[in-house]
Protein backbone atom coordinates (compact mmCIF):
# COMPACT_ATOMS: atom_id res chain seq x y z
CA UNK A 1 -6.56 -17.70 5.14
CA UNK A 2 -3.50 -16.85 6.60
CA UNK A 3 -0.32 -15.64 4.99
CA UNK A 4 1.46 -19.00 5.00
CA UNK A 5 -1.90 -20.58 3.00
CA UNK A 6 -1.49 -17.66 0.46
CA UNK A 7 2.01 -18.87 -0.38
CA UNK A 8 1.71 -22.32 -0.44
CA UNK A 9 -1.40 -21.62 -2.52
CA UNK A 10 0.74 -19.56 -4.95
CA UNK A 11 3.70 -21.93 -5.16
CA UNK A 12 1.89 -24.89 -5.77
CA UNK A 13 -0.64 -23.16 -8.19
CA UNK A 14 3.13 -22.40 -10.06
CA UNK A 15 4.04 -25.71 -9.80
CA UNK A 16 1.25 -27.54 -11.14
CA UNK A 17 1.91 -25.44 -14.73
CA UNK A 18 5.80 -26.63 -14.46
CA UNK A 19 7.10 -30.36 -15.42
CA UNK A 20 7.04 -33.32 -12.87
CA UNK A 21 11.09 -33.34 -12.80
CA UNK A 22 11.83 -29.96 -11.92
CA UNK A 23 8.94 -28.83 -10.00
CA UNK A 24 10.33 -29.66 -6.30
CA UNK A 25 13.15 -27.61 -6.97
CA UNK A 26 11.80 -24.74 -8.69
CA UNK A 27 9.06 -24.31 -5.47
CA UNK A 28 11.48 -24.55 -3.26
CA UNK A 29 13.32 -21.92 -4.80
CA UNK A 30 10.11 -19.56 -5.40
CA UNK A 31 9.12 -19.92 -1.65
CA UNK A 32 12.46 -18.49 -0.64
CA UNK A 33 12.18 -15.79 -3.14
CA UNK A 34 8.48 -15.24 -1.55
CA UNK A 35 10.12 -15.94 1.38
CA UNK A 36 12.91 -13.48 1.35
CA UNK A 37 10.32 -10.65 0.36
CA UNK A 38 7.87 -11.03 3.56
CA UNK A 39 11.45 -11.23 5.49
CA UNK A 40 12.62 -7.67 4.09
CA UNK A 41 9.70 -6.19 4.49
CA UNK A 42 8.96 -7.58 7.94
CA UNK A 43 12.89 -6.22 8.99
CA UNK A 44 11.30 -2.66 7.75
CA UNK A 45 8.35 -2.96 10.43
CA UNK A 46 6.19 -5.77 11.06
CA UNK A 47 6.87 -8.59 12.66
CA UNK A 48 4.46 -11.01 11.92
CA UNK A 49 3.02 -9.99 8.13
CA UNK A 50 -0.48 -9.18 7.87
CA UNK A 51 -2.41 -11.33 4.59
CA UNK A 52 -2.78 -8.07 3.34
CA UNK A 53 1.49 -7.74 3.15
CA UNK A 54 2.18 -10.87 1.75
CA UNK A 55 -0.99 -10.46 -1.33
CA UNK A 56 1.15 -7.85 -2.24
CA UNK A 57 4.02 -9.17 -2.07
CA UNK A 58 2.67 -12.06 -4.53
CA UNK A 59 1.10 -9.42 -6.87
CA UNK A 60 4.14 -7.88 -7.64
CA UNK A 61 5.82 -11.23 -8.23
CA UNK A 62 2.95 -12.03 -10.84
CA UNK A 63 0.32 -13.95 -12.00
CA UNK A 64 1.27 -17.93 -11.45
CA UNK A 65 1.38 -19.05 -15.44
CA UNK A 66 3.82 -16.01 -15.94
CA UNK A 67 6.18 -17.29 -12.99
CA UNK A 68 5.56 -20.78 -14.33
CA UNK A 69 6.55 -20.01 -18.46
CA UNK A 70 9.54 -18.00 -16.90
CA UNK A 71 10.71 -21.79 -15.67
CA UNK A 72 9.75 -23.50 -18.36
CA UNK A 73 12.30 -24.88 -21.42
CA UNK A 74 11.92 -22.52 -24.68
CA UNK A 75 9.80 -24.95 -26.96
CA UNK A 76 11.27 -24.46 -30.64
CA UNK A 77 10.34 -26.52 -33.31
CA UNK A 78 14.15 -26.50 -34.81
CA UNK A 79 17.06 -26.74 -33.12
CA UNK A 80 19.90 -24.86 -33.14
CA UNK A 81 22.31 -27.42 -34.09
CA UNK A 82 19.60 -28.81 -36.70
CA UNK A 83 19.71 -25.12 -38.64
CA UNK A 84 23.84 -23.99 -39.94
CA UNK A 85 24.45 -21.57 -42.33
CA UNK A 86 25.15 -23.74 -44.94
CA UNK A 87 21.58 -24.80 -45.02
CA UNK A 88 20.35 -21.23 -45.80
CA UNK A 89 23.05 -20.68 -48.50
CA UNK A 90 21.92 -23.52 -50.60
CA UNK A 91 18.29 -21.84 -51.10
């Protein structure tokens, strides 16, 4: 596997945890974050990066369902605009 694969394997692996409507745009955005990385750290030395580079590279962004819950709406059972002070002061 080369090191394109690896992130294409990683985005998508993000993306299928994430909802249908913002998924495009939330891998496009984490592939130029990937992206970016391999770019700095090829600039330090390498030119082409080695599989072993860019596995680290995605290591230190994180495991996939951690990326994906970091993009992902809070869930709350209540509202914000369903709880007001005045409901708490009449218990």
């Amino acid at each position: 596997m080369n090191a394109t694969e690896m992130i294409n394997r990683y985005v998508n692996e993000v993306g299928e945890q994430l909802p249908g409507k913002t998924r495009a745009d939330i891998e496009q955005e984490l592939r130029s974050l990937i992206q970016d990385a391999v770019d700095e750290r090829s600039a330090a030395g390498e030119e082409q990066p080695t599989t072993e580079a860019v596995a680290a590279i995605l290591r230190e962004f994180g495991a996939p369902a951690v990326i994906a819950a970091r993009y992902r709406p809070a869930e709350v059972l209540i509202g914000a605009t369903l709880v007001t002070p005045r409901a708490f002061a009449a218990s």
